[in-house]
Protein backbone atom coordinates (compact mmCIF):
# COMPACT_ATOMS: atom_id res chain seq x y z
CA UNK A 1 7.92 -9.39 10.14
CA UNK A 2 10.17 -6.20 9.94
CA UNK A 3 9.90 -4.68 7.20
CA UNK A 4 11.71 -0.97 5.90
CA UNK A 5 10.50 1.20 3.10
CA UNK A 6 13.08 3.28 2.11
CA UNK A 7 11.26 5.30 -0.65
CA UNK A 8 7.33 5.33 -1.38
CA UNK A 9 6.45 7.00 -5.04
CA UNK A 10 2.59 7.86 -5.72
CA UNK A 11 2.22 8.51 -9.03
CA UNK A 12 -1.31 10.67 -9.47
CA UNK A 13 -3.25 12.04 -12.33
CA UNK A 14 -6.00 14.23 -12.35
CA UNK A 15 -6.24 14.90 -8.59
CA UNK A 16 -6.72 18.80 -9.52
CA UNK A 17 -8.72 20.02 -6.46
CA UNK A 18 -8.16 17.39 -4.22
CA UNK A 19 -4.31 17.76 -3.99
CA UNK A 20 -5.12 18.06 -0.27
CA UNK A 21 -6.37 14.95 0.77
CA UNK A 22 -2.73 13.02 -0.95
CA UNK A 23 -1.07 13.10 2.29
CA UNK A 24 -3.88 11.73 4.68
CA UNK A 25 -4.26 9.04 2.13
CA UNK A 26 -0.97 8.12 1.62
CA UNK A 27 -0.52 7.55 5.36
CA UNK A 28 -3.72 5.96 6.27
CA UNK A 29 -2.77 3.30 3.17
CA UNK A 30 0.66 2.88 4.85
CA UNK A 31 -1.36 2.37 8.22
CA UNK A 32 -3.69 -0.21 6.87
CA UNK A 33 -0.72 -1.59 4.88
CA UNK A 34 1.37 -2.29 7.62
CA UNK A 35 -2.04 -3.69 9.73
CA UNK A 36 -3.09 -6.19 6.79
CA UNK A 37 0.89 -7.04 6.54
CA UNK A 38 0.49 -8.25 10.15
CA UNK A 39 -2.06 -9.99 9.98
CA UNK A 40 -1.14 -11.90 7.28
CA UNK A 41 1.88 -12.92 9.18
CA UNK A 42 -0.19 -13.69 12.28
CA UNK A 43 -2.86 -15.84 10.46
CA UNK A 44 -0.89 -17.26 7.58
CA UNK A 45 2.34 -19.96 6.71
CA UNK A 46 4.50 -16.79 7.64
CA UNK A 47 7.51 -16.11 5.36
CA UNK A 48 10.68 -17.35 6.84
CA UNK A 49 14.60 -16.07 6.88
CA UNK A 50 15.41 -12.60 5.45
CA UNK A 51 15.08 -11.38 2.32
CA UNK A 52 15.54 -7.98 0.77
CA UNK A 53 14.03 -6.60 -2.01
CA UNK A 54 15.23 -4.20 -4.01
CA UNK A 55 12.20 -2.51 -5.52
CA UNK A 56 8.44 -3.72 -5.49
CA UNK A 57 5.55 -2.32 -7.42
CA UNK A 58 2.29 -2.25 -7.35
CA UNK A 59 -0.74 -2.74 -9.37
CA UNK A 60 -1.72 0.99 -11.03
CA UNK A 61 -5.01 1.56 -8.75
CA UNK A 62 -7.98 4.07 -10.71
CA UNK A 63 -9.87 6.14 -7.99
CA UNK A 64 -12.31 8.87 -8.88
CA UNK A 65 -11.39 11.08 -5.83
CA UNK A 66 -14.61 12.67 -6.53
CA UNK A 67 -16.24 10.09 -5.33
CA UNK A 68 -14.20 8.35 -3.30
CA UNK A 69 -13.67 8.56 0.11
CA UNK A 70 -10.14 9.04 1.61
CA UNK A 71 -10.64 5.63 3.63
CA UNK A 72 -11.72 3.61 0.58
CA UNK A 73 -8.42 4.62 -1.30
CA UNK A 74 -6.42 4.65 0.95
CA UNK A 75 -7.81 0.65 1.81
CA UNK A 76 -7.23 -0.09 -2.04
CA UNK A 77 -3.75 1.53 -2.74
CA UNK A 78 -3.07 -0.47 0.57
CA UNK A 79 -4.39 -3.77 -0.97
CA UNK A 80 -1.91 -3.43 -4.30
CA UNK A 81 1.00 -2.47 -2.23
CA UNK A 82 0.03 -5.66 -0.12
CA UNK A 83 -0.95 -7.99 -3.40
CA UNK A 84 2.91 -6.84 -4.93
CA UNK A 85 4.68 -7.48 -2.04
CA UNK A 86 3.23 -11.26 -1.38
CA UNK A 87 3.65 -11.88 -4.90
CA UNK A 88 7.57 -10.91 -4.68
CA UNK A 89 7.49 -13.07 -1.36
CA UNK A 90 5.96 -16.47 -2.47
């Protein structure tokens, strides 16, 4: 499956001291993202012909940064962006 994102909007509250660790998290959830999206494809019925989709969003996802590690939400934002997107496919 190709897929394009043409815009990706975080929306974060309370993140006061930790305003450095945004980035790395947003890309490692794109990374995992994009390996959970293929292996869904690989293991699954597969979604077949094109579609496009004008927006998609996902669940609000809570994280306590201060006690969460960048790979655990990063692995959860990745898991709502993933639960939205089959939900808009199915």
């Amino acid at each position: 499956m190709d897929i394009k994102v043409d815009a990706l909007q975080i929306n974060m509250e309370g993140a006061a001291g930790h305003e450095h660790r945004i980035r790395p998290i947003a890309t490692r959830a794109a990374s995992i993202f994009a390996e959970q999206l293929d292996a869904y494809c690989a293991g699954g019925p597969g979604i077949s012909g094109s579609r496009r989709l004008s927006s998609v969003s996902g669940a609000p996802v809570s994280l306590d940064l201060g006690t969460t590690t960048d790979e655990q939400a990063a692995s959860n934002i990745a898991r709502s962006w993933l639960d939205a997107l089959m939900l808009k496919l199915m």
